[in-house]
C-alpha atoms as a PDB file:
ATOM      1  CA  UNK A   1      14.589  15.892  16.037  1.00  0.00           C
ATOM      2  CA  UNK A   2      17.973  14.506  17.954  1.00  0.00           C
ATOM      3  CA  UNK A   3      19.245  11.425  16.007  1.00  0.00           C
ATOM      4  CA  UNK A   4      17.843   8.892  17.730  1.00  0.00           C
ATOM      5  CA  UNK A   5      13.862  10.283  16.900  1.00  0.00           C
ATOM      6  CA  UNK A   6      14.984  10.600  13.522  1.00  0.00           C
ATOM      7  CA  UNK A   7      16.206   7.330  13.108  1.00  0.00           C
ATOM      8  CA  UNK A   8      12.939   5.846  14.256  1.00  0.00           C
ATOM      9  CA  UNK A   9      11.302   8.066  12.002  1.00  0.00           C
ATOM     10  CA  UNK A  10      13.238   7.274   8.956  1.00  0.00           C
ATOM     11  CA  UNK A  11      11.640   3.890   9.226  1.00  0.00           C
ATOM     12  CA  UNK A  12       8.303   5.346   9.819  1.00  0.00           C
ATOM     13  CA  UNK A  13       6.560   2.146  11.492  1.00  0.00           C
ATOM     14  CA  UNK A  14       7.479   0.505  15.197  1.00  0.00           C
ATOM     15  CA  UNK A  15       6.518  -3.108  15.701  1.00  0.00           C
ATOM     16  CA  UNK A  16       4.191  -3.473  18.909  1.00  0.00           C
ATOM     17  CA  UNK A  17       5.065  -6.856  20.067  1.00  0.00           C
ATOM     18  CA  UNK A  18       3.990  -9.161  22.294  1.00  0.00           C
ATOM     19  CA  UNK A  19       6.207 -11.852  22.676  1.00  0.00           C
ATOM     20  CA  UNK A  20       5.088 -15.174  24.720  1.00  0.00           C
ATOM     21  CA  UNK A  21       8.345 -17.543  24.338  1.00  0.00           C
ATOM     22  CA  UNK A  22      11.493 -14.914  24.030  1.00  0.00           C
ATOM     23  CA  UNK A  23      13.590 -17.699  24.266  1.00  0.00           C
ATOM     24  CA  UNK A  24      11.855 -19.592  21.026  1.00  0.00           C
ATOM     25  CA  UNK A  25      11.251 -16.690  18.920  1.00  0.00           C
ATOM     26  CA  UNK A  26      13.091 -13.210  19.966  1.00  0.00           C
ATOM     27  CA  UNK A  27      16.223 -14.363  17.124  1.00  0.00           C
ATOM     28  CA  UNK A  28      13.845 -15.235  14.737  1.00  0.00           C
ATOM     29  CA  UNK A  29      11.810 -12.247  14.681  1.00  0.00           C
ATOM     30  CA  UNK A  30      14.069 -10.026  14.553  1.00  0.00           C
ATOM     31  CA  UNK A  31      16.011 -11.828  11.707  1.00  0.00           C
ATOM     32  CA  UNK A  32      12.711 -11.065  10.331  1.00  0.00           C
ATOM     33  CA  UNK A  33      11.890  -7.446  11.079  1.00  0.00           C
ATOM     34  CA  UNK A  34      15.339  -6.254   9.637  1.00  0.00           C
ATOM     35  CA  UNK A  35      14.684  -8.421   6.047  1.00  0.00           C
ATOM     36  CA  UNK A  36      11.189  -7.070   6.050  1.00  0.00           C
ATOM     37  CA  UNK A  37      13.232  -3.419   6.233  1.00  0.00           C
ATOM     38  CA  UNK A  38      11.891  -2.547   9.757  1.00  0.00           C
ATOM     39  CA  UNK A  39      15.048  -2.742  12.183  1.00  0.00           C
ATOM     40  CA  UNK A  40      13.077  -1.570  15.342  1.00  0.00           C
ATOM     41  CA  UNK A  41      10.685  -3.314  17.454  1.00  0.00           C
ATOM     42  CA  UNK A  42       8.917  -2.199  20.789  1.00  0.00           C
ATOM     43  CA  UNK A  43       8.380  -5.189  23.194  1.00  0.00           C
ATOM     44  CA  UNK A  44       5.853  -5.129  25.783  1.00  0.00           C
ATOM     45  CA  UNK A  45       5.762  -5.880  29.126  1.00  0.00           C
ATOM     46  CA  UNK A  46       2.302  -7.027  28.385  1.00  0.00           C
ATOM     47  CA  UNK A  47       3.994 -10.594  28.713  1.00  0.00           C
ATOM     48  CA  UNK A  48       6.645 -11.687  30.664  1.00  0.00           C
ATOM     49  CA  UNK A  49       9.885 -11.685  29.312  1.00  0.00           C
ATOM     50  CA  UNK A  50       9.741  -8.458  27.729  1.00  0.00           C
ATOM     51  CA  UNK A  51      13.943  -7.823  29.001  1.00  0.00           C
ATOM     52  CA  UNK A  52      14.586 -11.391  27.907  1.00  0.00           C
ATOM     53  CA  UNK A  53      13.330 -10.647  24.249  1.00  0.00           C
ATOM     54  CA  UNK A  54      15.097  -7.398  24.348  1.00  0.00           C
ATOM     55  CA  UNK A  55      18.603  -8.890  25.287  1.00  0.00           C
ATOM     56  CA  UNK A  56      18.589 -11.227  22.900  1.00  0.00           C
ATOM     57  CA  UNK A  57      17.268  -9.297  19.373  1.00  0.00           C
ATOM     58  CA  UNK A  58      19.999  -6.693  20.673  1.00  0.00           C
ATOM     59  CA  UNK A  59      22.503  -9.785  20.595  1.00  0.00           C
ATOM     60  CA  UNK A  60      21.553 -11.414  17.727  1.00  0.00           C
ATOM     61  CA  UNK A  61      20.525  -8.266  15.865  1.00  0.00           C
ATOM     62  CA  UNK A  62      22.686  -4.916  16.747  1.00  0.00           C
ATOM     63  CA  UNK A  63      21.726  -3.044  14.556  1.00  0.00           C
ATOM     64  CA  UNK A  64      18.067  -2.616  15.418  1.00  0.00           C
ATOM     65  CA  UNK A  65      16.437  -0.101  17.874  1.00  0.00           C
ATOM     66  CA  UNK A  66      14.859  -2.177  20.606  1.00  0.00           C
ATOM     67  CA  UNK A  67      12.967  -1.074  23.291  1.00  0.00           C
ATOM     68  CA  UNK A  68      10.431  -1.878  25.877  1.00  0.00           C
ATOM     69  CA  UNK A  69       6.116  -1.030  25.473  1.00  0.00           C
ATOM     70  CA  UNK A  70       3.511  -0.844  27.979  1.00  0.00           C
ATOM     71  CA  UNK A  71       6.188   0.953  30.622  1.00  0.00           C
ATOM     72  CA  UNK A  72       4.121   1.374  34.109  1.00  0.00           C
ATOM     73  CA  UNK A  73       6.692   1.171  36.561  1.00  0.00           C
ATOM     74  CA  UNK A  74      10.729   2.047  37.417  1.00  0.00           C
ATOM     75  CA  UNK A  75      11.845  -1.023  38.064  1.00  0.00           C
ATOM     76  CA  UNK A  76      10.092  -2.052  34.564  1.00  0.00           C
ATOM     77  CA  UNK A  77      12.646   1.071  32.940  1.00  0.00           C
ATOM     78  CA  UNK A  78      15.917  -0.606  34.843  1.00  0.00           C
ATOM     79  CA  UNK A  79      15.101  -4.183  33.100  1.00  0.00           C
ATOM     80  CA  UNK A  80      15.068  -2.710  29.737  1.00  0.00           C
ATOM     81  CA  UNK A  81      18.235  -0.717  30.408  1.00  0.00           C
ATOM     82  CA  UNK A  82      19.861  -3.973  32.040  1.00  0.00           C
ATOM     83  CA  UNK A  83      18.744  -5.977  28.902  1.00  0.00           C
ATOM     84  CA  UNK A  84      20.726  -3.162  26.520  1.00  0.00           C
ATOM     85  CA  UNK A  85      17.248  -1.882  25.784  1.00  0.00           C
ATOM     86  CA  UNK A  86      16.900   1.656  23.870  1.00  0.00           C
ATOM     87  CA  UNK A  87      13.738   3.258  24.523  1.00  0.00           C
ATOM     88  CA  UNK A  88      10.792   2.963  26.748  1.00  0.00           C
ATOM     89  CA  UNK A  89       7.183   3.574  25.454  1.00  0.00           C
ATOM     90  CA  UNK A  90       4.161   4.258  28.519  1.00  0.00           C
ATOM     91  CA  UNK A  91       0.934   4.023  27.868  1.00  0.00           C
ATOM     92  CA  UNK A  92       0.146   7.676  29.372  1.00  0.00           C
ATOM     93  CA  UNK A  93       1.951  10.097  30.411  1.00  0.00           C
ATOM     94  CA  UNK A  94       3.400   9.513  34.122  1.00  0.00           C
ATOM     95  CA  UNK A  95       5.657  12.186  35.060  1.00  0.00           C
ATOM     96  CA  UNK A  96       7.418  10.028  37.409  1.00  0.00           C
ATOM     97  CA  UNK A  97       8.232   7.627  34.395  1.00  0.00           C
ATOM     98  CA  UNK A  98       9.450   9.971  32.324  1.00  0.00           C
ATOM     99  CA  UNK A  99      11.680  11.827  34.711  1.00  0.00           C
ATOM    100  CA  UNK A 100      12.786   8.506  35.806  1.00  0.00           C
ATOM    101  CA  UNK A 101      13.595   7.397  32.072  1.00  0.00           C
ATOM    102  CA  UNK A 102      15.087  10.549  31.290  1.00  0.00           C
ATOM    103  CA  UNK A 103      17.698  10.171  33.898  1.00  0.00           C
ATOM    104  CA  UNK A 104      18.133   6.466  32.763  1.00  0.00           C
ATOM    105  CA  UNK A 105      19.370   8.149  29.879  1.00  0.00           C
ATOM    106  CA  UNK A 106      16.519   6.247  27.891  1.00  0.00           C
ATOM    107  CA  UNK A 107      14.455   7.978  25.200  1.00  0.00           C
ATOM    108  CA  UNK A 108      10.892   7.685  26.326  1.00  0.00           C
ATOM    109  CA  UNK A 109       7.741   7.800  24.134  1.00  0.00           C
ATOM    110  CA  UNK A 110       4.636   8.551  26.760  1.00  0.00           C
ATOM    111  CA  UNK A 111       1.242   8.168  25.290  1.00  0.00           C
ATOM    112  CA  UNK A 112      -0.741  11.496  25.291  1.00  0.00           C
ATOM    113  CA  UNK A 113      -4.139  12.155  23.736  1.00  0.00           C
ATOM    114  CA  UNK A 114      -5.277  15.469  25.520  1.00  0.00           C
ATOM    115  CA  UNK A 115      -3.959  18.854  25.683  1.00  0.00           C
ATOM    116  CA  UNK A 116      -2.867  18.640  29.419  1.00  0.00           C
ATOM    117  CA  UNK A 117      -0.894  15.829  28.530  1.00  0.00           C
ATOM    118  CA  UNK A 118       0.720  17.652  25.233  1.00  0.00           C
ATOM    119  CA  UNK A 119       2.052  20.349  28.321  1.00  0.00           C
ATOM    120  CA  UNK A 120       2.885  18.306  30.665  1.00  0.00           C
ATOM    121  CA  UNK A 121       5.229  16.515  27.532  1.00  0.00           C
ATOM    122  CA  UNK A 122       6.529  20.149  26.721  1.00  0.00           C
ATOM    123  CA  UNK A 123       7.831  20.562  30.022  1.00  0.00           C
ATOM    124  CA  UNK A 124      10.157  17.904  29.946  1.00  0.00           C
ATOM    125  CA  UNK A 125      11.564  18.776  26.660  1.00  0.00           C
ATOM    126  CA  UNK A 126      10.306  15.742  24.249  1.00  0.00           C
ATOM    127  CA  UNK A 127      10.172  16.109  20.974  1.00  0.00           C
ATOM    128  CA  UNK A 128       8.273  12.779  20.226  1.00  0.00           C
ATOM    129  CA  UNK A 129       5.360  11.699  21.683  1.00  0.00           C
ATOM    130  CA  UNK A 130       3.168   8.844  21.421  1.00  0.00           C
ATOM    131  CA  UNK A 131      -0.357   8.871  20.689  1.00  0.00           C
ATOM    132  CA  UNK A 132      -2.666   5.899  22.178  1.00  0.00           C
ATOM    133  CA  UNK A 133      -4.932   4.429  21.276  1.00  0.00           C
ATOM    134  CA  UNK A 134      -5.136   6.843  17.650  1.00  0.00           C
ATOM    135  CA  UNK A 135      -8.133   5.363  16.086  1.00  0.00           C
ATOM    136  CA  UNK A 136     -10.306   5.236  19.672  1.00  0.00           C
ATOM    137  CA  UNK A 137      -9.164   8.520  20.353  1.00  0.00           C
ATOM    138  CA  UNK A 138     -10.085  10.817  17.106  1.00  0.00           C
ATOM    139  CA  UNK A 139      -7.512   9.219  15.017  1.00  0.00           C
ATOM    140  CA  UNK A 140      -5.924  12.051  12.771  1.00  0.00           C
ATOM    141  CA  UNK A 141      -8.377  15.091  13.265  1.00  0.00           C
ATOM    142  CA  UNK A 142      -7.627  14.939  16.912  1.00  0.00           C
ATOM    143  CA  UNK A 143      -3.769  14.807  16.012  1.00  0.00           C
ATOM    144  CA  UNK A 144      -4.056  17.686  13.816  1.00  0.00           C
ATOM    145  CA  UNK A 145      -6.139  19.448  15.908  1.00  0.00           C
ATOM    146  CA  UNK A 146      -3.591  19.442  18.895  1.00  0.00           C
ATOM    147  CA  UNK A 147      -0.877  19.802  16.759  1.00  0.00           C
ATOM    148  CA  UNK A 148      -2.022  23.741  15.939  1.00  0.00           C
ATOM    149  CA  UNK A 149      -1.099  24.867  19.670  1.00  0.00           C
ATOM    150  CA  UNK A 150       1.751  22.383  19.550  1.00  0.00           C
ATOM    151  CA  UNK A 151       3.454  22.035  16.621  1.00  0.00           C
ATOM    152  CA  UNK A 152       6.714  21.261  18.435  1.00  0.00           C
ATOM    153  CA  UNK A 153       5.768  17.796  18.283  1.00  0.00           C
ATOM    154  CA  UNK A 154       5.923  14.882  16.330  1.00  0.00           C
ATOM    155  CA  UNK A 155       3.546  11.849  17.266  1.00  0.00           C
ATOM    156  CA  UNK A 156       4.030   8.594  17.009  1.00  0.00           C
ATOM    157  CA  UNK A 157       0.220   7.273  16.972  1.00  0.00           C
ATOM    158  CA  UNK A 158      -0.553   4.053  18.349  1.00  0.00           C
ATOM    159  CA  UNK A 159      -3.820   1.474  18.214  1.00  0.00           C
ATOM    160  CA  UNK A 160      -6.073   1.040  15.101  1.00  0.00           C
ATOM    161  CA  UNK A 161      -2.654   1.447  12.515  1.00  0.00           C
ATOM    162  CA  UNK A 162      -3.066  -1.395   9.448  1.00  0.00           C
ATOM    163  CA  UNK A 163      -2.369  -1.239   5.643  1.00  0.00           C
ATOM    164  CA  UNK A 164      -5.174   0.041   5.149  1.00  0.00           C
ATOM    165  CA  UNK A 165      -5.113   3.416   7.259  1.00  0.00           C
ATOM    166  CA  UNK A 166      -0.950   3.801   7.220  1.00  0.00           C
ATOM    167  CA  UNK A 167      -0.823   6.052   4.132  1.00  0.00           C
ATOM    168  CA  UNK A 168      -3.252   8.247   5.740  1.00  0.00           C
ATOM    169  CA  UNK A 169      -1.136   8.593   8.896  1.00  0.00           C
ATOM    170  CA  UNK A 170       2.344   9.220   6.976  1.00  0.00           C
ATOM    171  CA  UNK A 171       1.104  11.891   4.966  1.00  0.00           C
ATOM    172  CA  UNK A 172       0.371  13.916   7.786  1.00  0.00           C
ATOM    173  CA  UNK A 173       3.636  16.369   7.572  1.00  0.00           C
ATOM    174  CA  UNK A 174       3.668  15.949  11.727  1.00  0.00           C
ATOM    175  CA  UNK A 175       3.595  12.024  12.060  1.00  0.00           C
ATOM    176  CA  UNK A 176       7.018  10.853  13.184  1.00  0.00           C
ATOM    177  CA  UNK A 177       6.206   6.839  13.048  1.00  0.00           C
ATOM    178  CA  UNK A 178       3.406   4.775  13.444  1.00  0.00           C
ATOM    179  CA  UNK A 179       3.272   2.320  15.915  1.00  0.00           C
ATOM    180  CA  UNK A 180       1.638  -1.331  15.151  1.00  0.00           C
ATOM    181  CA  UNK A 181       0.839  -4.711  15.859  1.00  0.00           C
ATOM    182  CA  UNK A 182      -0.380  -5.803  12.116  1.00  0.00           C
ATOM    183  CA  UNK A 183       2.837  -7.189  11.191  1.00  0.00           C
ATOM    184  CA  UNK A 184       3.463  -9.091  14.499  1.00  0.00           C
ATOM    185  CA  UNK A 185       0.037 -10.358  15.061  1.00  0.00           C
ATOM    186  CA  UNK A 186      -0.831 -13.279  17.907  1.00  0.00           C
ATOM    187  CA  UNK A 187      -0.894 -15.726  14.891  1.00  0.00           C
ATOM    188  CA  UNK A 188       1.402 -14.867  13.411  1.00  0.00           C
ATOM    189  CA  UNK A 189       4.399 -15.121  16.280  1.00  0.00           C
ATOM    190  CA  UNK A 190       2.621 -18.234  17.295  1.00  0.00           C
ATOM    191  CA  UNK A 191       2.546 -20.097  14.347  1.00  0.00           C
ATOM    192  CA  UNK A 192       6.041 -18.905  13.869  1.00  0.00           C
ATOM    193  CA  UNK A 193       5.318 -17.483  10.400  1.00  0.00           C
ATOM    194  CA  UNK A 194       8.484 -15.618   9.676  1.00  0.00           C
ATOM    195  CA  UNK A 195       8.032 -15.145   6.189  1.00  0.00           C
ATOM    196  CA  UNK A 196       4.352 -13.494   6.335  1.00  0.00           C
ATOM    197  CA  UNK A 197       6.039 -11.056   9.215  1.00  0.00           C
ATOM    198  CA  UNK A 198       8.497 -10.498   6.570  1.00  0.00           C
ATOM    199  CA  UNK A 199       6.173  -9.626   3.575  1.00  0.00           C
ATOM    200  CA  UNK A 200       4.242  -7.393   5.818  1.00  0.00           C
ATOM    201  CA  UNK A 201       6.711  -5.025   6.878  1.00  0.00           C
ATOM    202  CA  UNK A 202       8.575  -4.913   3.109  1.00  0.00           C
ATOM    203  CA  UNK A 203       4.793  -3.699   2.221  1.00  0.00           C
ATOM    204  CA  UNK A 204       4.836  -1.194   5.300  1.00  0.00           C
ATOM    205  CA  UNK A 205       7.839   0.007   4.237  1.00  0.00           C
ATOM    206  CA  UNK A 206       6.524   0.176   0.392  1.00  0.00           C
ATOM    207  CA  UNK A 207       3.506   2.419   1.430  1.00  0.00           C
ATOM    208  CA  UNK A 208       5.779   4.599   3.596  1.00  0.00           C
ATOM    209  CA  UNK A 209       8.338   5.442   1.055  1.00  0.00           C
ATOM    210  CA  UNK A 210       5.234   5.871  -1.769  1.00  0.00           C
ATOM    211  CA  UNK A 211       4.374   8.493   0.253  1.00  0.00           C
ATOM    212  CA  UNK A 212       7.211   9.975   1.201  1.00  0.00           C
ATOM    213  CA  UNK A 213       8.397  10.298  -2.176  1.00  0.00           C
ATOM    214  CA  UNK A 214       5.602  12.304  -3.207  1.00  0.00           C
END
């Protein structure tokens, strides 16, 4: 993997966030991704404001990987890069995106779940892809089973990921990172519970390295 895929896959887990008042709560989240151990978060345009949050977490917080989630159009791909943005994360794989990132200069993570999309991903050279959502779509015996005529790739699976299925996911040798929303729940960003978002992703981070290290 180039560095930047193996950076995100050193953490192992990608906060999916949703992120209603960027303005409020963008500092404060990030403050407490990175003491939770998870210096990366993927904000989605699933709410406005999605650049907004991006700017300022890469501000307040440069040493995380920030980048934008549910990517469906261009001029979606120049806010992030405006905003100092990272990567860009689709929800399926759009060639026009991708070629469109790629010239950006952005690392882009398109969701693919069938074998047509696992070519169309080899033929412009990614290395990462994601995989959405995991648990609707087969969950790890469909990621295995593509992975035998494609073992080029490393997925980053997407939709379903808690505590309680994340060891599964990370001992599968070709898992990159997961991606999830358990950490950064509704309720949580809402209520503005900084410390719970905390404690969750120090005990993402536990069960990652637990199985890591065996």
């Amino acid at each position: 993997m180039n560095e930047f895929n193996a950076k995100i896959a050193d953490i192992g887990i990608v906060p999916v966030i949703k992120l209603n008042n960027p303005e409020r709560d963008a500092a404060p989240l990030a403050k407490a991704l990175c003491d939770g151990g998870v210096p990366v978060a993927e904000v989605t345009f699933r709410a406005e404001g999605a650049d907004k949050a991006i700017a300022i977490m890469r501000k307040e917080r440069p040493e995380m990987l920030v980048g934008a989630g549910t990517v469906t159009r261009t001029e979606q791909i120049d806010r992030v890069k405006e905003a100092g943005g990272q990567f860009v994360v689709t929800p399926g794989f759009d060639p026009e995106l991708v070629a469109y990132a790629q010239k950006a200069g952005l690392p882009i993570f398109p969701g693919c779940t069938s074998a047509t999309d696992y070519h169309a991903a080899l033929k412009f050279g990614l290395e990462v892809i994601k995989f959405f959502p995991a648990e609707q779509e087969g969950g790890l015996a469909k990621i295995k089973a593509l992975s035998a005529p494609f073992p080029m790739f490393r997925i980053m699976p997407t939709g379903g990921i808690s505590l309680k299925n994340l060891a599964a996911y990370i001992a599968c040798p070709v898992i990159a990172a997961c991606g999830g929303s358990f950490m950064v729940t509704a309720d949580l960003l809402d209520s503005q519970n900084w410390a719970e978002v905390t404690r969750l992703c120090k005990e993402a981070r536990k069960i990652i390295n637990e199985v890591r290290a065996k």
